[in-house]
Structures are given as C-alpha cells and as structure tokens.
Protein backbone atom coordinates (compact mmCIF):
# COMPACT_ATOMS: atom_id res chain seq x y z
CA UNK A 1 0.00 0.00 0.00
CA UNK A 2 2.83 2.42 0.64
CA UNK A 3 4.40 1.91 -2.08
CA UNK A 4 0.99 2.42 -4.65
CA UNK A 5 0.54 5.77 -2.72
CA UNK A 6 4.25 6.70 -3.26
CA UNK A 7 3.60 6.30 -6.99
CA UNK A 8 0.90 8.39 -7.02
CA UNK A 9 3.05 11.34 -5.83
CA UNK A 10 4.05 13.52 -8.88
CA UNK A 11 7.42 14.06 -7.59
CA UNK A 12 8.48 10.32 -7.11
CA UNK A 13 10.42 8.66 -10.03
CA UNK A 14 10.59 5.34 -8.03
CA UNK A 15 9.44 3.14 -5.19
CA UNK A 16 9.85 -0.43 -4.87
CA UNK A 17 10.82 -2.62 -1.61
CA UNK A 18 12.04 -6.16 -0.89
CA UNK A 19 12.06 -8.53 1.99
CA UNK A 20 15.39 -10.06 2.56
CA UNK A 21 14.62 -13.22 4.30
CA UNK A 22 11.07 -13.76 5.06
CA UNK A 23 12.31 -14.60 8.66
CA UNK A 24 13.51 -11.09 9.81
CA UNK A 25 11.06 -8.99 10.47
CA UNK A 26 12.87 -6.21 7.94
CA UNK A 27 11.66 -4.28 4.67
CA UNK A 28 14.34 -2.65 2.47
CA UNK A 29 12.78 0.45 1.24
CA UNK A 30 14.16 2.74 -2.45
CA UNK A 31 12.52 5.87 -2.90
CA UNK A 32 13.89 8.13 -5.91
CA UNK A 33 12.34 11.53 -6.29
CA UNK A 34 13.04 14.15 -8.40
CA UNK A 35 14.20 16.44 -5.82
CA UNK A 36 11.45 18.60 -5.54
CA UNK A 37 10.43 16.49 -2.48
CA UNK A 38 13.47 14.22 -0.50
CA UNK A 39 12.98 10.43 -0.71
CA UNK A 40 12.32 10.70 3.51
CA UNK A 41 9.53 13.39 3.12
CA UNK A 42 7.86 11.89 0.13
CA UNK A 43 7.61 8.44 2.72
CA UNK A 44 6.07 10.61 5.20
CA UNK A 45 3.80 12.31 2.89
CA UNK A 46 2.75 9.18 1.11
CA UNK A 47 2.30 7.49 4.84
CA UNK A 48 0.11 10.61 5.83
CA UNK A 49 -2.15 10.42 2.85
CA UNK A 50 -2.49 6.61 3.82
CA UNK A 51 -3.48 7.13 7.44
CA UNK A 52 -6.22 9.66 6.21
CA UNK A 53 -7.72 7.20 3.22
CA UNK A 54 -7.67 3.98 6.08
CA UNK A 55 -9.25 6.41 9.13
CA UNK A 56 -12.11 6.99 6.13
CA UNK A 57 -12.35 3.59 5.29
CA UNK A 58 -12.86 2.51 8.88
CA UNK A 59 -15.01 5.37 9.38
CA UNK A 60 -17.27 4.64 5.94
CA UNK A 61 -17.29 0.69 7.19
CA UNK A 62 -18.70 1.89 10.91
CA UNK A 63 -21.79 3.54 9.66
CA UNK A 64 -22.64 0.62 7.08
CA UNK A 65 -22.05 -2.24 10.08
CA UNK A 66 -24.20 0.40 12.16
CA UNK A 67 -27.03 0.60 9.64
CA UNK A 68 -27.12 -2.69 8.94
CA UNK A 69 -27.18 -4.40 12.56
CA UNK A 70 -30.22 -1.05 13.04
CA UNK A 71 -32.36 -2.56 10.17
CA UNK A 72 -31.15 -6.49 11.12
CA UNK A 73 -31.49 -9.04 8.71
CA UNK A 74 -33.88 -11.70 10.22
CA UNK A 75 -31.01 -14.48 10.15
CA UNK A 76 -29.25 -15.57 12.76
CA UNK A 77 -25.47 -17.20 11.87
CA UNK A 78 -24.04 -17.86 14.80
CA UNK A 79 -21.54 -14.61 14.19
CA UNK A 80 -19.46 -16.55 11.82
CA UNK A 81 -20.46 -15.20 8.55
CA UNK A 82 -21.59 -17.71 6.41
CA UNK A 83 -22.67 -18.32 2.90
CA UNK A 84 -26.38 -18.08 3.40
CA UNK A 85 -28.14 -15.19 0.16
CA UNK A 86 -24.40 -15.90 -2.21
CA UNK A 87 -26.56 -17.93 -4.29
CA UNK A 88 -27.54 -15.48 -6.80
CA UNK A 89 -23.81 -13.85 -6.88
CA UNK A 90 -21.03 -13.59 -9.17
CA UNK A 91 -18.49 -14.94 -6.50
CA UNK A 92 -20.71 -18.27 -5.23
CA UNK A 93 -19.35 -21.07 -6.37
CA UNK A 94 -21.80 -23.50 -5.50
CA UNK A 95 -20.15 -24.41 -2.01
CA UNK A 96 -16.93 -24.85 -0.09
C-alpha cells in the first residue's frame, strides 16, 4: 500500500521494496524523487495520505455495520459469517 501511494506522488520517479529473508522482520525500502520532495519526506507524505484514506475507510465501514445491525437481517449465523443469500452472486461457487 505504501508503495501504490508513493507512486501516485508527482514528484516520485521510483518506489519499490524487498524482503530479505522472510524470517527477519525487515523491509528494504528505495525511494527516488526528483528532488522537488526528499525520498524521507515523500515516505512521510505518502504514509500521511495513507493514514487519512484507512481512518475513512474505517469510518465509511462503521456507519454501514451500524445501519445494517439497526435494520437487522432476520437471520441468525451464529456470528461466523456464512454463505447463506451468495446464491444469486457472481463470486458463489456452488459451495466450499
């Protein structure tokens, strides 16, 4: 996700990461800007910007899982989900 929103700055010519060895917990990080903005405040930026879209997001999920538990839906699964009304969608797949 950081580095999609580090693309989408105007002043960054490249982002791209790797993971060394999948068991240390450590991300290699190359930002190249064009110098308008330094690599560091173009990370900070593009982390801002991502904090504000995911505080949305949670926000915009909150009031749908609020309107829909207010109206209720008449079925009771247990909590778990489930598959019950996928029949008619593009996703079902007839079963697990």
């Amino acid at each position: 996700m950081l580095r999609a929103q580090l693309l989408l700055l105007p002043s960054v010519q490249f982002a791209g990461y790797k993971v060394p060895h999948p068991l240390e917990a450590r991300v290699v990080l190359k930002v190249q800007t064009d110098g308008e903005l330094t690599p560091i405040q173009a990370v900070q930026t593009a982390a801002q910007q991502l904090i504000l879209i995911l505080s949305k997001m949670k926000e915009q999920f909150n009031t749908e899982l609020f309107k829909v538990k207010a109206l209720g839906t008449g079925q009771d699964d247990g909590g778990y989900g489930g598959m019950d009304g996928l029949e008619g969608s593009q996703y079902y797949t007839g079963g697990l």
